[in-house]
N, C-alpha and C. Protein backbone atom coordinates (compact mmCIF):
# COMPACT_ATOMS: atom_id res chain seq x y z
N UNK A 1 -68.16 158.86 251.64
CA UNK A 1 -67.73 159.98 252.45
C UNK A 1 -66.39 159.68 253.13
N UNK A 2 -66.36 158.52 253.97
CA UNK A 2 -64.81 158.21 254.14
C UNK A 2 -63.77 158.19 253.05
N UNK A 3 -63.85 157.58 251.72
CA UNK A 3 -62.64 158.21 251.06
C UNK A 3 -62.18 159.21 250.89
N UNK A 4 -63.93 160.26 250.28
CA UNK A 4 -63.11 162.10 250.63
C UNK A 4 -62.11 162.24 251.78
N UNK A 5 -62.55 161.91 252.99
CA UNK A 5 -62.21 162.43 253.78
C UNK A 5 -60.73 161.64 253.77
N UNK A 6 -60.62 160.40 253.77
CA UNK A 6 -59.35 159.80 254.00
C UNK A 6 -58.33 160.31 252.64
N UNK A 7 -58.22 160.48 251.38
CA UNK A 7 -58.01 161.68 250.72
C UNK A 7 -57.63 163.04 251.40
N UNK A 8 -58.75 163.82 252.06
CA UNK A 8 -58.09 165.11 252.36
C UNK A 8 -56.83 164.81 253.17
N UNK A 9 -56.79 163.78 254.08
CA UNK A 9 -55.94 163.70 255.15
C UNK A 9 -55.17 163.40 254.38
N UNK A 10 -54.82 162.53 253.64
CA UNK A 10 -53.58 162.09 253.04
C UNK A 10 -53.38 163.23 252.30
N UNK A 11 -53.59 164.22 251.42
CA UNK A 11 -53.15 165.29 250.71
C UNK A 11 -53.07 166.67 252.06
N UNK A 12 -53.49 166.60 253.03
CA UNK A 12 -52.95 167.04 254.55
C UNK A 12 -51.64 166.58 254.88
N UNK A 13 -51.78 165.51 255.17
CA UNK A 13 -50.04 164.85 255.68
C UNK A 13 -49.16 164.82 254.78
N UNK A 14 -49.66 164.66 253.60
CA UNK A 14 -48.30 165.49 252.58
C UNK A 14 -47.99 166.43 252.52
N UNK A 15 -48.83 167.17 252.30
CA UNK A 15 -48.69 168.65 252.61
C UNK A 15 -47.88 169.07 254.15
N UNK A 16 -47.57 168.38 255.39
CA UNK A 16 -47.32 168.48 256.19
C UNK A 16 -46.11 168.12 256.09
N UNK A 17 -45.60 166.71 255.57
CA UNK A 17 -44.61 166.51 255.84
C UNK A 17 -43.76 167.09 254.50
N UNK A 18 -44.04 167.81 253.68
CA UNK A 18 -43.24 168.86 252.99
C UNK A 18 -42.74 169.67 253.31
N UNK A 19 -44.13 170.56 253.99
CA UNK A 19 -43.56 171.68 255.00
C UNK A 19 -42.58 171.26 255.92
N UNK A 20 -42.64 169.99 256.91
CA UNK A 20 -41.40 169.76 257.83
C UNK A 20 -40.40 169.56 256.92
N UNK A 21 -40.11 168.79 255.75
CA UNK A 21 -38.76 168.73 255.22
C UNK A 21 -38.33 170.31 254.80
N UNK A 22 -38.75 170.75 254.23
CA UNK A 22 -38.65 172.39 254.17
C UNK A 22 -38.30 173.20 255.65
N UNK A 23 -38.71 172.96 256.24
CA UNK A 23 -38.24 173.54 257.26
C UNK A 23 -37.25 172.89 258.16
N UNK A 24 -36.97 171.39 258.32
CA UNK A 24 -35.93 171.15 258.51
C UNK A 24 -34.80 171.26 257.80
N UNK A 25 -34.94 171.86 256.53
CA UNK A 25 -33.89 172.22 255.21
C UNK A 25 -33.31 173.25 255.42
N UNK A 26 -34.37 173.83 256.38
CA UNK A 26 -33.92 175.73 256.27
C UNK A 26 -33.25 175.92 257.51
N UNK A 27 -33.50 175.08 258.78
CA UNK A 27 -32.86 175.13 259.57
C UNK A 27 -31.59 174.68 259.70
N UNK A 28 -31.10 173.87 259.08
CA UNK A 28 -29.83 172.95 258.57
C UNK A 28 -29.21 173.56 257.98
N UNK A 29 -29.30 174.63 256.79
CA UNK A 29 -29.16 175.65 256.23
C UNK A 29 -28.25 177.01 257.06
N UNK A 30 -29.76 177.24 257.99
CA UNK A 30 -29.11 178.23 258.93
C UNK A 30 -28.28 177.43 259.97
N UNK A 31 -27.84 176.19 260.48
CA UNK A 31 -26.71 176.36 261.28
C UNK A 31 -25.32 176.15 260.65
N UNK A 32 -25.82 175.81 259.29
CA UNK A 32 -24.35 175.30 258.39
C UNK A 32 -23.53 177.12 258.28
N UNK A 33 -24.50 178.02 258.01
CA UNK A 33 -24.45 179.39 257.99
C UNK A 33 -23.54 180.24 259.03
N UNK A 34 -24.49 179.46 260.08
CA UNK A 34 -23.77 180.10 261.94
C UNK A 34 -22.55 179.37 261.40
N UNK A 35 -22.69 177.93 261.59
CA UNK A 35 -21.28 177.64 262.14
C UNK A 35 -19.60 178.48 261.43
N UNK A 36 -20.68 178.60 259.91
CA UNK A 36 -19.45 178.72 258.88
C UNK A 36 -18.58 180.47 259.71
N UNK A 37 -20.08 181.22 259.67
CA UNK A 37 -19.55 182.45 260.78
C UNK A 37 -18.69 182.66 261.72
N UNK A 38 -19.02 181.39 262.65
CA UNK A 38 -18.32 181.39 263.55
C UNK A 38 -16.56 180.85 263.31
N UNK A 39 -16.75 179.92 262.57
CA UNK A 39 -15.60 180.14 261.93
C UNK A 39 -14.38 180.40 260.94
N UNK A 40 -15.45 181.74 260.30
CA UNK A 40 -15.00 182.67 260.04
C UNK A 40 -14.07 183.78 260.76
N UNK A 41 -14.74 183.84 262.16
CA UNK A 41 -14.40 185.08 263.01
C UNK A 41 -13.30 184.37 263.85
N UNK A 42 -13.44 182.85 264.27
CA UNK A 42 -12.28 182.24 265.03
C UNK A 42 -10.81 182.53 264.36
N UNK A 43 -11.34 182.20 262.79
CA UNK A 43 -9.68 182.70 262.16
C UNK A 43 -9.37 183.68 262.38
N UNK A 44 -10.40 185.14 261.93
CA UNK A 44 -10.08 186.09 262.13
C UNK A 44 -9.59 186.66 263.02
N UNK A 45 -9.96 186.16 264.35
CA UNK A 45 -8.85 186.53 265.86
C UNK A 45 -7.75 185.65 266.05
N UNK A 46 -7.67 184.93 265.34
CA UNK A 46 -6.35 184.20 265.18
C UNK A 46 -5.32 184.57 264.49
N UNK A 47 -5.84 185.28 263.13
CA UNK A 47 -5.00 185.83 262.48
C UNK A 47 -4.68 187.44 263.11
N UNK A 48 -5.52 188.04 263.82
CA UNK A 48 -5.54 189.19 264.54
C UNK A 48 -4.50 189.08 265.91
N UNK A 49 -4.73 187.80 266.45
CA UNK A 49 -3.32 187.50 267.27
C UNK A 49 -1.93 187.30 266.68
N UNK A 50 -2.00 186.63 265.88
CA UNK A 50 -0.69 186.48 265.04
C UNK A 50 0.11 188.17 264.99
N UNK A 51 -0.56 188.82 264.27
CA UNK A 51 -0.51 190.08 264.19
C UNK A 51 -0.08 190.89 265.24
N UNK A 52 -0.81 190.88 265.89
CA UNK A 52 -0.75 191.41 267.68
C UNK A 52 0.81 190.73 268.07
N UNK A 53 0.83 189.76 267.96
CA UNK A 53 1.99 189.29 268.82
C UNK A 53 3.20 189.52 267.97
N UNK A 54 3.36 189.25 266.76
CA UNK A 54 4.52 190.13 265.72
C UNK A 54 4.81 190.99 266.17
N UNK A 55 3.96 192.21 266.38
CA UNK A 55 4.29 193.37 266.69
C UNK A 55 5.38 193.42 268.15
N UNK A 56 4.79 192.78 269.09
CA UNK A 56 5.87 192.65 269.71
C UNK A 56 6.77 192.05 269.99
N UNK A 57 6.85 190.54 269.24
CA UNK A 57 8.24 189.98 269.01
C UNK A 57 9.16 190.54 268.12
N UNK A 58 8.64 191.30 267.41
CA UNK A 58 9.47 192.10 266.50
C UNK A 58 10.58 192.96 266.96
N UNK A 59 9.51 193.35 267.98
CA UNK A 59 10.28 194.99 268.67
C UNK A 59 11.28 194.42 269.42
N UNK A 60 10.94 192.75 269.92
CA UNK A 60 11.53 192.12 271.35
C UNK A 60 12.90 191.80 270.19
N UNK A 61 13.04 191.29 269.42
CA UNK A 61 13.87 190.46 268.13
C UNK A 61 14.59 191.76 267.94
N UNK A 62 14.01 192.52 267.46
CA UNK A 62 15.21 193.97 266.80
C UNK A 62 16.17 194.49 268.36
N UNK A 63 15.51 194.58 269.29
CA UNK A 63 15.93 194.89 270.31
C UNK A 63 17.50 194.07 270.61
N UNK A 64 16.98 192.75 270.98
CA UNK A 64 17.61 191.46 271.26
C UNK A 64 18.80 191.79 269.65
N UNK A 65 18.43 191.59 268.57
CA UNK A 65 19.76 191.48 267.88
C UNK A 65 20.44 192.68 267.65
N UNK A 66 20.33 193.80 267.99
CA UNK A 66 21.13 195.11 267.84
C UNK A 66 21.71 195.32 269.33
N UNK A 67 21.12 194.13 270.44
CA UNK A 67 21.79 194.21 271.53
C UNK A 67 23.11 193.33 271.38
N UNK A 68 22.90 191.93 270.84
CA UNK A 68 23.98 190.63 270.90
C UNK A 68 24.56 191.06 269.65
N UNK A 69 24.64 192.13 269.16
CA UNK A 69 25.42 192.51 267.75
C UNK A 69 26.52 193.17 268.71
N UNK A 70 25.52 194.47 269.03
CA UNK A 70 26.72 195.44 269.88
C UNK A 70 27.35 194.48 270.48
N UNK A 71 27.10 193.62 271.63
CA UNK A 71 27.74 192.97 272.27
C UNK A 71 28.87 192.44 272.41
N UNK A 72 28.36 191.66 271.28
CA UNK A 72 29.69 190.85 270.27
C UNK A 72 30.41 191.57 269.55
N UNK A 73 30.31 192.69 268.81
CA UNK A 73 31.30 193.43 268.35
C UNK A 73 32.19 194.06 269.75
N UNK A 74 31.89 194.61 270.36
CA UNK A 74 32.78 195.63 272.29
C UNK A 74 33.31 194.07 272.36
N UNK A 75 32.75 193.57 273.12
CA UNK A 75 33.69 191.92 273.62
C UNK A 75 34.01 191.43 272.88
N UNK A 76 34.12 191.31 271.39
CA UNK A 76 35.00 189.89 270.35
C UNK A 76 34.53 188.56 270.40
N UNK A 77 33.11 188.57 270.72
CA UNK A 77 32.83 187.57 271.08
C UNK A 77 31.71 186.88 269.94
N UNK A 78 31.96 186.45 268.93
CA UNK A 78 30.86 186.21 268.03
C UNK A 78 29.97 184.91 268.17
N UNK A 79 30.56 184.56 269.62
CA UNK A 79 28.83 183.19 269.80
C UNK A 79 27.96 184.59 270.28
N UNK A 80 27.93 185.43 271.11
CA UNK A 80 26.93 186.25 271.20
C UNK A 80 25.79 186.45 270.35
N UNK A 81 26.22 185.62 268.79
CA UNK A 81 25.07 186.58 267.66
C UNK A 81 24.50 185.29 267.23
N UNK A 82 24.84 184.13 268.79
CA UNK A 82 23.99 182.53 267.94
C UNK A 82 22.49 182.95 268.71
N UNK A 83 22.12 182.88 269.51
CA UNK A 83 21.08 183.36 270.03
C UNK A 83 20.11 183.67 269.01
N UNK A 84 20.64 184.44 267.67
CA UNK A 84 19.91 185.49 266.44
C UNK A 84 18.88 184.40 266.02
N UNK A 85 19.59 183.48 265.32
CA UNK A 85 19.32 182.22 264.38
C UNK A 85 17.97 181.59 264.79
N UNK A 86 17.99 181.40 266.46
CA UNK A 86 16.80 180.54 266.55
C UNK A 86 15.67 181.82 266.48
N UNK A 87 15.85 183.15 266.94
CA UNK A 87 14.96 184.05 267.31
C UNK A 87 14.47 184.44 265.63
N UNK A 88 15.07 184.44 264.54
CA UNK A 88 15.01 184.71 263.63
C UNK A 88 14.21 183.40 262.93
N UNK A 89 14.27 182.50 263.39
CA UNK A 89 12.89 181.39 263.00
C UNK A 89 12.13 181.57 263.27
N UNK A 90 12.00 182.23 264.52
CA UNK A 90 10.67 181.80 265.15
C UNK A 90 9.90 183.21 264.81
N UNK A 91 10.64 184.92 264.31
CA UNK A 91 10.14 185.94 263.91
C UNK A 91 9.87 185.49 262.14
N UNK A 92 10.46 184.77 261.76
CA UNK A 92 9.95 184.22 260.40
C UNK A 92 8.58 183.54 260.17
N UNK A 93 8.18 182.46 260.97
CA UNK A 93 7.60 181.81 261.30
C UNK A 93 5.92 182.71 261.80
N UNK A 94 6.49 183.20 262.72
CA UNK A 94 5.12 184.74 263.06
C UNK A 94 4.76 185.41 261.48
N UNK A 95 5.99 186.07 261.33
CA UNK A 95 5.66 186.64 259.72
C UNK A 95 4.67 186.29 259.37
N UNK A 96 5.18 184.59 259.15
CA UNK A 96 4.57 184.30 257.73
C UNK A 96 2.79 183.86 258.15
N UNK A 97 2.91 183.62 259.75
CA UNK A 97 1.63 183.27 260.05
C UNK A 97 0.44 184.51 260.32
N UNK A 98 1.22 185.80 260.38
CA UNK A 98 0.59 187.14 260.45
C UNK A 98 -0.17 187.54 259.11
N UNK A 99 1.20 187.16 257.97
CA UNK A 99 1.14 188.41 256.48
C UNK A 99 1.08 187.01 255.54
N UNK A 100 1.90 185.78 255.58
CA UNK A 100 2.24 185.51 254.48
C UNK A 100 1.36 184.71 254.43
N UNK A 101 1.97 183.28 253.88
CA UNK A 101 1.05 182.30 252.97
C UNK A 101 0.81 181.09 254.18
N UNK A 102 1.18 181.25 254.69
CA UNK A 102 1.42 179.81 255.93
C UNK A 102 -0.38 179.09 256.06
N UNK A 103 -1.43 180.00 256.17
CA UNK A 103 -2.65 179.63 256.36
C UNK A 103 -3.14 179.03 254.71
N UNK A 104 -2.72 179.36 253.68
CA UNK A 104 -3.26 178.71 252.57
C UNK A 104 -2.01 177.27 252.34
N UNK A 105 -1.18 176.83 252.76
CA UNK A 105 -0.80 175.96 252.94
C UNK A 105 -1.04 174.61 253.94
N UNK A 106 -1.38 175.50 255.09
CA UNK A 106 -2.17 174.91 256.18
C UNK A 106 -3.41 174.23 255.60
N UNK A 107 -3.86 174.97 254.45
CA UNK A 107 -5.37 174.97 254.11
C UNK A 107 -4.94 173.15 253.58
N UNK A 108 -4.05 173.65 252.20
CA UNK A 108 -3.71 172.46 251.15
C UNK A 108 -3.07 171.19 251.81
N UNK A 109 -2.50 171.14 253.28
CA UNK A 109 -1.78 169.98 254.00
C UNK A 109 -3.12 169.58 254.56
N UNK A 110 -4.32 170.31 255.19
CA UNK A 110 -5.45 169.66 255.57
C UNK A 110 -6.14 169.21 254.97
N UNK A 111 -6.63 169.45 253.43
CA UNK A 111 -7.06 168.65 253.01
C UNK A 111 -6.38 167.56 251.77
N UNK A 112 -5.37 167.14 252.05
CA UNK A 112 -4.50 166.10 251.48
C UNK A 112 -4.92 165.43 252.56
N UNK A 113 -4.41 165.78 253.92
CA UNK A 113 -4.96 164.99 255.08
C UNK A 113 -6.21 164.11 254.67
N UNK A 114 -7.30 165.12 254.66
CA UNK A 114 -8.58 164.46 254.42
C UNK A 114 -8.87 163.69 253.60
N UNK A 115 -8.42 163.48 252.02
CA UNK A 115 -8.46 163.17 250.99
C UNK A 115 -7.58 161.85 250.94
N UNK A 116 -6.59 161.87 251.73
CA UNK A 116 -5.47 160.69 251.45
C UNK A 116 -5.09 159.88 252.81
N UNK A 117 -5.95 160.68 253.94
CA UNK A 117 -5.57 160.11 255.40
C UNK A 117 -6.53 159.84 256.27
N UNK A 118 -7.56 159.60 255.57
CA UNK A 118 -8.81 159.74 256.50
C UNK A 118 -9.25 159.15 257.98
N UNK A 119 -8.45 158.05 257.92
CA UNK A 119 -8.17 156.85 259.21
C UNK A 119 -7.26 157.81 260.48
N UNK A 120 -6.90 159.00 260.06
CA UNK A 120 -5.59 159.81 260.98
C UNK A 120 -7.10 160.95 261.90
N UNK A 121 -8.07 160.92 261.16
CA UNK A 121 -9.35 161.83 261.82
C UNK A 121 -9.99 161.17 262.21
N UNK A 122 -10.15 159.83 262.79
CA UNK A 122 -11.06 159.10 263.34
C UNK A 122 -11.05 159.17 264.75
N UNK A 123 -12.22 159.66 265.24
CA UNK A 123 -12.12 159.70 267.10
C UNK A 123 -11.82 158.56 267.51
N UNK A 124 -11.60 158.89 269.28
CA UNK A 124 -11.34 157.69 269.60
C UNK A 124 -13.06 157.23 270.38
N UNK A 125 -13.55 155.85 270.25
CA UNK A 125 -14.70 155.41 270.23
C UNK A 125 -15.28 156.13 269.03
N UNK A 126 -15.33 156.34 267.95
CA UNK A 126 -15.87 156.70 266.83
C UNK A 126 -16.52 157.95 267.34
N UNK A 127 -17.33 158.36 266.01
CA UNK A 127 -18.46 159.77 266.01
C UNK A 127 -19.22 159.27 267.25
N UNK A 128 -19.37 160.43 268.39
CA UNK A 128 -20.74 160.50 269.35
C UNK A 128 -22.02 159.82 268.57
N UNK A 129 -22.96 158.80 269.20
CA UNK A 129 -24.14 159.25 268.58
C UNK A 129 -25.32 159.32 269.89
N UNK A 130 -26.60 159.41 269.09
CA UNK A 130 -27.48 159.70 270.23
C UNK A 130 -27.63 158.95 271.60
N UNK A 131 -27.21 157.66 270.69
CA UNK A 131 -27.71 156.95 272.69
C UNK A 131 -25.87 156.75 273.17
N UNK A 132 -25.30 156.92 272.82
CA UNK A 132 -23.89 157.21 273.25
C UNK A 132 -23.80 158.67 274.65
N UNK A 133 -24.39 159.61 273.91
CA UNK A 133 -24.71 160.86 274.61
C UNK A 133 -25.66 160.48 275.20
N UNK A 134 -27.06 159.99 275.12
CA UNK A 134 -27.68 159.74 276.04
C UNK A 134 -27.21 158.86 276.73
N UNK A 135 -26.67 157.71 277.20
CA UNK A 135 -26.11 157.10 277.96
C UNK A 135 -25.37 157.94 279.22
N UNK A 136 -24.29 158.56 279.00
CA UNK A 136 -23.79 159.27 279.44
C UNK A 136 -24.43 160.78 280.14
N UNK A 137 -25.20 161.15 279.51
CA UNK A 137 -26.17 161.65 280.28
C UNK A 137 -26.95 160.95 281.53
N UNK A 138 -27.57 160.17 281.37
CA UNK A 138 -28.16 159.57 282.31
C UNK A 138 -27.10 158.83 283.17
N UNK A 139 -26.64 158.49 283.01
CA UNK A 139 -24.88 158.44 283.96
C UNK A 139 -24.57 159.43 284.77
N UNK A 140 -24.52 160.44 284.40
CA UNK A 140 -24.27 162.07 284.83
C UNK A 140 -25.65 161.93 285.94
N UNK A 141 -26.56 162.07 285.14
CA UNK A 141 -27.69 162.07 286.23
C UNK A 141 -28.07 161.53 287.38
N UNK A 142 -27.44 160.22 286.75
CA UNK A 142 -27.61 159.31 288.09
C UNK A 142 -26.29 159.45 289.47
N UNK A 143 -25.82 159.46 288.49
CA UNK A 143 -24.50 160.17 289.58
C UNK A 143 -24.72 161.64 290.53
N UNK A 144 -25.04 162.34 289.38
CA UNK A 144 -26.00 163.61 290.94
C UNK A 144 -26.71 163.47 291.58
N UNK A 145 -27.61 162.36 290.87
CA UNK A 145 -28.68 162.23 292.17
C UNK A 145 -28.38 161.64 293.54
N UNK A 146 -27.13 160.25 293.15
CA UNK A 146 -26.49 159.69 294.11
C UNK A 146 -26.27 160.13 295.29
N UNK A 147 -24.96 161.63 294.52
CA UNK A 147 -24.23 162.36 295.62
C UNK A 147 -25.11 163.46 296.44
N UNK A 148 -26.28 163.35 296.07
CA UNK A 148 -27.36 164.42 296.60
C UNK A 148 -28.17 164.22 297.86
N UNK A 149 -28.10 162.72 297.47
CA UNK A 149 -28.85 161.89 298.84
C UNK A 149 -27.86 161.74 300.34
C-alpha cells in the first residue's frame, strides 16, 4: 500500500511541477509581451515628439531665414545668413529624426554595439542581483527605522 501511494505522489508532484513550469512559461511570456508594448509606445511618443517639435522649428527656421535673408540683402551684410547653416543642421537633423531613416540606423549602430562591443554595456558593479537588492533594501530599512526613533 505504501508504494501505491508513494507512486501517486510522485506522478502528483510531477504533475505539479509541470504545471508550475507552464505557468511560469506563460508568465515570462506575458511580461516579455508588456515590456515589448511598452516599448513600443515609448518610441511611439518619441517619434510623436520629434514630429511635434519639427513643426515648430520649422516655422521658427523659415521665419529666422527669410528674416537674416531680408536682412542681409537691405544692409549688405552677408554674415547675417551664417546663423542659417547651423539652424539648417539642426532642422535636418529633426527631419530626419521625425520622417526619415535616422531610427533604422540608430537601430543598425546599436546592435553592432552589441555584437562587437559588449564590454561598452556593462554596468557599473555588474547586473543587480537578488541579495545585492536585498542588501540594500534592508539598508534602506534600517536606515528608516533609525531616523524614526
Amino acid at each position: 500500500m505504501g508504494f501505491l501511494m508513494s507512486k501517486s505522489m510522485d506522478a502528483n508532484l510531477k504533475k505539479q511541477q509541470e504545471f508550475m513550469l507552464h505557468s511560469s512559461r506563460l508568465q515570462m511570456e506575458r511580461q516579455i509581451l508588456m515590456q515589448n508594448q511598452m516599448r513600443e509606445r515609448q518610441m511611439a511618443m518619441q517619434i510623436a515628439w520629434s514630429r511635434e517639435f519639427l513643426k515648430y522649428f520649422g516655422t521658427f527656421f523659415t521665419m529666422a531665414t527669410v528674416g537674416l535673408s531680408v536682412g542681409a540683402v537691405k544692409r549688405k551684410k552677408p554674415a547675417l545668413l551664417a546663423p542659417i547653416i547651423p539652424l539648417g543642421f539642426i532642422f535636418a537633423f529633426q527631419m530626419d529624426s521625425a520622417y526619415g531613416t535616422l531610427i533604422y540606423r540608430m537601430r543598425g549602430e546599436a546592435e553592432s554595439i552589441m555584437a562587437a562591443e559588449q564590454d561598452r554595456l556593462d554596468l557599473p558593479h555588474g547586473t543587480p542581483t537578488y541579495e545585492s537588492i536585498e542588501k540594500a533594501r534592508r539598508a534602506k530599512s534600517t536606515l528608516s527605522s533609525f531616523l524614526e526613533k
